[in-house]
PDB file of N, CA and C in Angstrom:
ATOM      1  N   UNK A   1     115.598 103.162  55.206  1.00  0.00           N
ATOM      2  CA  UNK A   1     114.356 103.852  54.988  1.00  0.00           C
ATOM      3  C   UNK A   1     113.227 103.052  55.638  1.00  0.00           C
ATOM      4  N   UNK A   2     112.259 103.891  56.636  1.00  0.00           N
ATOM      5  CA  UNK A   2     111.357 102.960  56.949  1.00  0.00           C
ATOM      6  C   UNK A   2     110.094 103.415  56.418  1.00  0.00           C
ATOM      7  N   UNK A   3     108.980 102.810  56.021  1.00  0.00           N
ATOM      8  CA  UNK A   3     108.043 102.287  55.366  1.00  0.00           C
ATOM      9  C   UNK A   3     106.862 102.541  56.607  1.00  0.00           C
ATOM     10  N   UNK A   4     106.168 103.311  56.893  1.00  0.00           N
ATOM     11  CA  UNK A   4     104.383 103.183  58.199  1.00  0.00           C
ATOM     12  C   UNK A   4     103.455 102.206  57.157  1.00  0.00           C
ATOM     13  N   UNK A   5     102.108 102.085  57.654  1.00  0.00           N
ATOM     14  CA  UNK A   5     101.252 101.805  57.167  1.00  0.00           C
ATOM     15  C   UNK A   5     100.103 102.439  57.997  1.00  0.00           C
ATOM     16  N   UNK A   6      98.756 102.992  58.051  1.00  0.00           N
ATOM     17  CA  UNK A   6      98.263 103.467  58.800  1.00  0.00           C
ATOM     18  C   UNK A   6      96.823 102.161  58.328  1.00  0.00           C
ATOM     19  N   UNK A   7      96.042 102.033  59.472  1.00  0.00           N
ATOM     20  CA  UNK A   7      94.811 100.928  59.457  1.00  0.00           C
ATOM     21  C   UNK A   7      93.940 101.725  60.338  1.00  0.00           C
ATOM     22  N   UNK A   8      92.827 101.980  59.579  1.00  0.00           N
ATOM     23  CA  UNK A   8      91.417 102.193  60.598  1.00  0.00           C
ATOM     24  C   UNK A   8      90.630 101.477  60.909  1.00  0.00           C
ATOM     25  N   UNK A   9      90.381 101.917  62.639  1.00  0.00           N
ATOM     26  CA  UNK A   9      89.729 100.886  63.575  1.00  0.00           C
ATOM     27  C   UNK A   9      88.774 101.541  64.227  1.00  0.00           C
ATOM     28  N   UNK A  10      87.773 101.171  65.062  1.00  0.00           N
ATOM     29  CA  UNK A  10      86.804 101.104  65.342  1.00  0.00           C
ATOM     30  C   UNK A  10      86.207 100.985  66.461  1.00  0.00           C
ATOM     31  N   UNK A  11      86.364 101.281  67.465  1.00  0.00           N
ATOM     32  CA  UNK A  11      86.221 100.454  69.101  1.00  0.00           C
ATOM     33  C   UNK A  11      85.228 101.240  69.729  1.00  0.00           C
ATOM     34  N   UNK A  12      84.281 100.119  70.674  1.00  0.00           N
ATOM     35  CA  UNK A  12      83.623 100.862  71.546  1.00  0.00           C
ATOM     36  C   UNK A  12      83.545 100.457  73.241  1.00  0.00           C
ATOM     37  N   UNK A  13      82.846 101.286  74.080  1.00  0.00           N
ATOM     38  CA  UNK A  13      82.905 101.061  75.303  1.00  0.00           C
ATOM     39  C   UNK A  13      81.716 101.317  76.166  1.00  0.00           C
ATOM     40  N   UNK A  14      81.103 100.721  77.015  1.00  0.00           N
ATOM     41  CA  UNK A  14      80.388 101.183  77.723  1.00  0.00           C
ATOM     42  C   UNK A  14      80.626 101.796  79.121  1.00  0.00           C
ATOM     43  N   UNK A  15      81.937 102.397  79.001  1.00  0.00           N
ATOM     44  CA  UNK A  15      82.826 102.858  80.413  1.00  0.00           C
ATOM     45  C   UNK A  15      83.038 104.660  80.353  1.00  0.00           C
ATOM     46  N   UNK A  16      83.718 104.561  78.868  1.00  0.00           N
ATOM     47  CA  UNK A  16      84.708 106.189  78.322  1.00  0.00           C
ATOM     48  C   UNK A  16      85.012 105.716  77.134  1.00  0.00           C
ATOM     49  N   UNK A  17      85.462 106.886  76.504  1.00  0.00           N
ATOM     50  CA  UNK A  17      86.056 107.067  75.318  1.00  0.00           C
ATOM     51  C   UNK A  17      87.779 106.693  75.687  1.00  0.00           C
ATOM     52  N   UNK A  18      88.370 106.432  76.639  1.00  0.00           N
ATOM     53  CA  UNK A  18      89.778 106.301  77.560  1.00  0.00           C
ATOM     54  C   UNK A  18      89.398 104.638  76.862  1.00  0.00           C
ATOM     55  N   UNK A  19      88.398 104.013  77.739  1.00  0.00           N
ATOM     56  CA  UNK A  19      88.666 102.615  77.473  1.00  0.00           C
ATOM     57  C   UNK A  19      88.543 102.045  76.685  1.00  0.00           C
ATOM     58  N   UNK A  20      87.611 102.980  75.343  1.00  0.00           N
ATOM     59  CA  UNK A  20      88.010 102.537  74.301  1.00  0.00           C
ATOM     60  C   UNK A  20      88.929 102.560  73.311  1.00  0.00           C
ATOM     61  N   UNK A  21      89.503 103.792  73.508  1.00  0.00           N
ATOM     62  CA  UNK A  21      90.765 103.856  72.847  1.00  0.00           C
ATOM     63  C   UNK A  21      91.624 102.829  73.589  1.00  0.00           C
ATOM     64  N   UNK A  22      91.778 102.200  74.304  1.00  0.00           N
ATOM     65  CA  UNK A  22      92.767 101.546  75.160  1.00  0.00           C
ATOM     66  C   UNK A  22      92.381  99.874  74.548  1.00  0.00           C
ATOM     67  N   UNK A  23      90.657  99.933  74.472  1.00  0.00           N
ATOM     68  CA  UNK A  23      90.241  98.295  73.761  1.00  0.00           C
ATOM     69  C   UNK A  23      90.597  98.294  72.359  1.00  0.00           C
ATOM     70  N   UNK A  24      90.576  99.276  71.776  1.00  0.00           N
ATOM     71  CA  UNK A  24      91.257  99.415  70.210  1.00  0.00           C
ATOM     72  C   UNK A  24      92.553  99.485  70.386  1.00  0.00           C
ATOM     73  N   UNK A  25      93.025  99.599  70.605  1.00  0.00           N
ATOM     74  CA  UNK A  25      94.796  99.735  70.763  1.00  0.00           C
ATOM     75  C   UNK A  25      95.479  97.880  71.344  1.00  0.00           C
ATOM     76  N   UNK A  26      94.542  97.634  72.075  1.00  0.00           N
ATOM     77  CA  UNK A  26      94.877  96.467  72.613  1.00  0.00           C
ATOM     78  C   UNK A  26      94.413  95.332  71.621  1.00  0.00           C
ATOM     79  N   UNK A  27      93.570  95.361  71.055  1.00  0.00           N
ATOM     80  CA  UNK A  27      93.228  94.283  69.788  1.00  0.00           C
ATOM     81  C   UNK A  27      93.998  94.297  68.767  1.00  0.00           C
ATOM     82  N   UNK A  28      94.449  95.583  68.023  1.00  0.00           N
ATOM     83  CA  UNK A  28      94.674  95.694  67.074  1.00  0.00           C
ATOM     84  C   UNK A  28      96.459  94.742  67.360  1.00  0.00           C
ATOM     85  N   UNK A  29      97.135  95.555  68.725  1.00  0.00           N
ATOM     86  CA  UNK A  29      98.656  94.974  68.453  1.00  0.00           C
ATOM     87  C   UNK A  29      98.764  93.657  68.857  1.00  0.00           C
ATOM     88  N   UNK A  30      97.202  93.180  68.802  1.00  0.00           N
ATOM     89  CA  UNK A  30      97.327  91.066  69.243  1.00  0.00           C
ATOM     90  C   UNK A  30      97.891  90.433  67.642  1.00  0.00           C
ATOM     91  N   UNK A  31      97.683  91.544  66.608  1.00  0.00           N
ATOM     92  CA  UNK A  31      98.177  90.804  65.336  1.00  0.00           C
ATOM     93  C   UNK A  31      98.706  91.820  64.805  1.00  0.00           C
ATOM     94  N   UNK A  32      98.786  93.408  65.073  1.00  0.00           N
ATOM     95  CA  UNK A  32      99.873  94.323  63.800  1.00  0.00           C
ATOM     96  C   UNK A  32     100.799  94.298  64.764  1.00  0.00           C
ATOM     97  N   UNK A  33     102.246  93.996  64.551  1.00  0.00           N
ATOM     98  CA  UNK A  33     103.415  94.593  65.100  1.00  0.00           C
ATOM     99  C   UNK A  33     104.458  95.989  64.776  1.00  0.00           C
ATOM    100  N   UNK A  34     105.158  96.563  65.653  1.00  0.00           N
ATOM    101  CA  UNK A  34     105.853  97.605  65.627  1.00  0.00           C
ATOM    102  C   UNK A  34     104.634  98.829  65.110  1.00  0.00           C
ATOM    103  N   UNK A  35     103.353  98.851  66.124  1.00  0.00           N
ATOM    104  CA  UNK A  35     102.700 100.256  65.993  1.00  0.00           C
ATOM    105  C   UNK A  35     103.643 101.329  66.720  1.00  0.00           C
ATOM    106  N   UNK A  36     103.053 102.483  65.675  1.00  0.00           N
ATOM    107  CA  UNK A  36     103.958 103.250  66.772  1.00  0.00           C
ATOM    108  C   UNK A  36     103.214 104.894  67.295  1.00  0.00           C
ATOM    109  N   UNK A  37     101.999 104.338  66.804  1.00  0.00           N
ATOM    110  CA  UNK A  37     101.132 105.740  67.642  1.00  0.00           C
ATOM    111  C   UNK A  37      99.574 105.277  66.989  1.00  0.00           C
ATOM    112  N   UNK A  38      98.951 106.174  67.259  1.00  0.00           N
ATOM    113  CA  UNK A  38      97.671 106.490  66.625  1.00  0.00           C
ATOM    114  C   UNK A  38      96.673 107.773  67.209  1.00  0.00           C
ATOM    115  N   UNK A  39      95.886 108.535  66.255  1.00  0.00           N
ATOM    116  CA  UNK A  39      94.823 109.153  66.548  1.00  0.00           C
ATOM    117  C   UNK A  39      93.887 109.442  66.501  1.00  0.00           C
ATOM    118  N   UNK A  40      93.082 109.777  67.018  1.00  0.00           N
ATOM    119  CA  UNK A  40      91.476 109.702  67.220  1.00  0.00           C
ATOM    120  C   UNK A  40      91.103 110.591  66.097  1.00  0.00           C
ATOM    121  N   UNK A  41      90.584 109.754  65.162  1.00  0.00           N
ATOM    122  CA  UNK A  41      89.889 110.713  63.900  1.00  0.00           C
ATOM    123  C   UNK A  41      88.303 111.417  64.332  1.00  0.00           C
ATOM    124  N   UNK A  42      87.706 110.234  65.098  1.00  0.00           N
ATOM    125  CA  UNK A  42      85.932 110.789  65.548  1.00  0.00           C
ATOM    126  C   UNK A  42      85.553 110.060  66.641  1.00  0.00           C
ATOM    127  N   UNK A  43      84.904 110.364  67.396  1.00  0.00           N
ATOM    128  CA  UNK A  43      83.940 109.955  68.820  1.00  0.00           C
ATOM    129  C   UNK A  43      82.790 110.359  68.536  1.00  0.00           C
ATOM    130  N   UNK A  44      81.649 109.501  69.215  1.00  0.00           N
ATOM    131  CA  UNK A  44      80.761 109.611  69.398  1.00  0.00           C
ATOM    132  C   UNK A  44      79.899 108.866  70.141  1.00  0.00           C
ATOM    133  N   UNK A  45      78.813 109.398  70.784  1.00  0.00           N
ATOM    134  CA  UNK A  45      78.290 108.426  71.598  1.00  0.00           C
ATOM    135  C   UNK A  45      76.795 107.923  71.246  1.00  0.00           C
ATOM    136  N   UNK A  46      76.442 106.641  71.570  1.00  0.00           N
ATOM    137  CA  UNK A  46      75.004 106.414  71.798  1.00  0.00           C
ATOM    138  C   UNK A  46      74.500 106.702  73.012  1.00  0.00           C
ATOM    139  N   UNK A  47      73.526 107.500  72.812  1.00  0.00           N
ATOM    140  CA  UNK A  47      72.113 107.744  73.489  1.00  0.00           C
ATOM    141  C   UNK A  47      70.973 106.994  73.882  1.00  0.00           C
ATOM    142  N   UNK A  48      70.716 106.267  74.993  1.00  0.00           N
ATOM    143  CA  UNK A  48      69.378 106.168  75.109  1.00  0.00           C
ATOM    144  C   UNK A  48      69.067 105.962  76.603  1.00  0.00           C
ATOM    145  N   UNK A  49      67.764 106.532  76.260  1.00  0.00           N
ATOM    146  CA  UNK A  49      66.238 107.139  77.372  1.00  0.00           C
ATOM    147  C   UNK A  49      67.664 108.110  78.590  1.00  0.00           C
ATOM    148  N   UNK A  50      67.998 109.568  77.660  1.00  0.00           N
ATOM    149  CA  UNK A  50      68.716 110.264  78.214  1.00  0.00           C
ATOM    150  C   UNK A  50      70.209 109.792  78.482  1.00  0.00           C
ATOM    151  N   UNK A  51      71.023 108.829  78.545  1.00  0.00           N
ATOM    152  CA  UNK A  51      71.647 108.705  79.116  1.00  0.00           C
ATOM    153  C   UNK A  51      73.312 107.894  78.068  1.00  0.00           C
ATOM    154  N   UNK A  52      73.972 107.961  78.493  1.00  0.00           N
ATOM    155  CA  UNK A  52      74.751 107.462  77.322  1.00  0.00           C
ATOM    156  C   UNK A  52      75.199 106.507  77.872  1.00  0.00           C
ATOM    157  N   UNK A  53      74.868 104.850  76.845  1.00  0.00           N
ATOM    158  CA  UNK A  53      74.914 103.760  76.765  1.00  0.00           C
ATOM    159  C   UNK A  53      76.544 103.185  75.956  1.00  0.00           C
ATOM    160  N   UNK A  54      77.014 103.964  75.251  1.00  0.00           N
ATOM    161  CA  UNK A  54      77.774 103.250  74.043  1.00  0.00           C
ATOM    162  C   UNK A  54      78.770 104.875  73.854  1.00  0.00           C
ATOM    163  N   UNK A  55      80.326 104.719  74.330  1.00  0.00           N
ATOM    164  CA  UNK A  55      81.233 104.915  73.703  1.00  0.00           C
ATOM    165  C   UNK A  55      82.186 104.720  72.554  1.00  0.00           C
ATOM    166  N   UNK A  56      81.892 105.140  71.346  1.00  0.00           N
ATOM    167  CA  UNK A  56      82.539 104.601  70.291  1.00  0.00           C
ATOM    168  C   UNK A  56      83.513 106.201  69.760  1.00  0.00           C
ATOM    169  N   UNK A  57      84.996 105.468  69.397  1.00  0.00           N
ATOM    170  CA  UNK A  57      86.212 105.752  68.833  1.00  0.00           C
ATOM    171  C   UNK A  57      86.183 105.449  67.590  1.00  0.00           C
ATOM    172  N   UNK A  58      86.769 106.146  66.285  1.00  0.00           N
ATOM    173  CA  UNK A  58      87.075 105.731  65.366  1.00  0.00           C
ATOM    174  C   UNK A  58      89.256 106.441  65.199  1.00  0.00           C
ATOM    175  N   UNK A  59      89.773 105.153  65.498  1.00  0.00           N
ATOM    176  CA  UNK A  59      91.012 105.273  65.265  1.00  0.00           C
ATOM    177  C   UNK A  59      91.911 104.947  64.050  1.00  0.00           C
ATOM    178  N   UNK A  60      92.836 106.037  64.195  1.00  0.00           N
ATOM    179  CA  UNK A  60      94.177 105.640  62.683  1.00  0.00           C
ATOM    180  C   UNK A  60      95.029 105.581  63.353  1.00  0.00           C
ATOM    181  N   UNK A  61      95.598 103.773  63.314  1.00  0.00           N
ATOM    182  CA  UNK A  61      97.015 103.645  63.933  1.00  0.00           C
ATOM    183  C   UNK A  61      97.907 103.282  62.876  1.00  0.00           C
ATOM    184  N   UNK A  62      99.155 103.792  63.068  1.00  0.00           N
ATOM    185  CA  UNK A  62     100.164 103.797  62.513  1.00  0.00           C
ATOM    186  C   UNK A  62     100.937 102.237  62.943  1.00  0.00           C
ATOM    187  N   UNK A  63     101.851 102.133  61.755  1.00  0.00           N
ATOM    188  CA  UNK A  63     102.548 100.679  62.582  1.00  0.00           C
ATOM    189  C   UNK A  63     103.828 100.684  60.990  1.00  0.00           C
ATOM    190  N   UNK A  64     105.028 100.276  61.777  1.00  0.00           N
ATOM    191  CA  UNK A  64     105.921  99.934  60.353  1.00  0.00           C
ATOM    192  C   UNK A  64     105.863  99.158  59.857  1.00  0.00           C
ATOM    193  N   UNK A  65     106.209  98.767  59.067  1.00  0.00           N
ATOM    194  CA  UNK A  65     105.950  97.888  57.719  1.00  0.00           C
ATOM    195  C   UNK A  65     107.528  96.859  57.943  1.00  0.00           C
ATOM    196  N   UNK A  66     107.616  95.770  57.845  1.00  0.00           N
ATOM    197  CA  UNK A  66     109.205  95.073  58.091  1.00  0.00           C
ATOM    198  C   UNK A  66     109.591  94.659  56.882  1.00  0.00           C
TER     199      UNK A  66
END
């Protein structure tokens, strides 16, 4: 029987919403092992003087439990 655990994370970018899901995904498996997906619960961006400054992700990744 295997056991997930799901952890919400947080990441942002000043590139895309791509690179931040990719900078959240990459931090998180420097210390959870055996993730085995995740999905984008919310995006959103900062704004300013017109233009968008700040890509932010809010992610739920999954990972098994050993």
């Amino acid at each position: 029987m295997s056991i997930a655990k799901v952890v919400e994370v947080n990441a942002s970018s000043n590139r895309s919403f791509e690179d931040a899901i990719q900078s959240g995904i990459a931090k998180v498996t420097e210390t959870i092992h055996n993730v085995q997906g995740a999905w984008i619960n919310e995006q959103n961006v900062v704004i300013q003087n017109n233009q968008i400054v700040e890509y932010r992700v809010n992610l739920k990744v999954t990972f098994l439990v050993e």
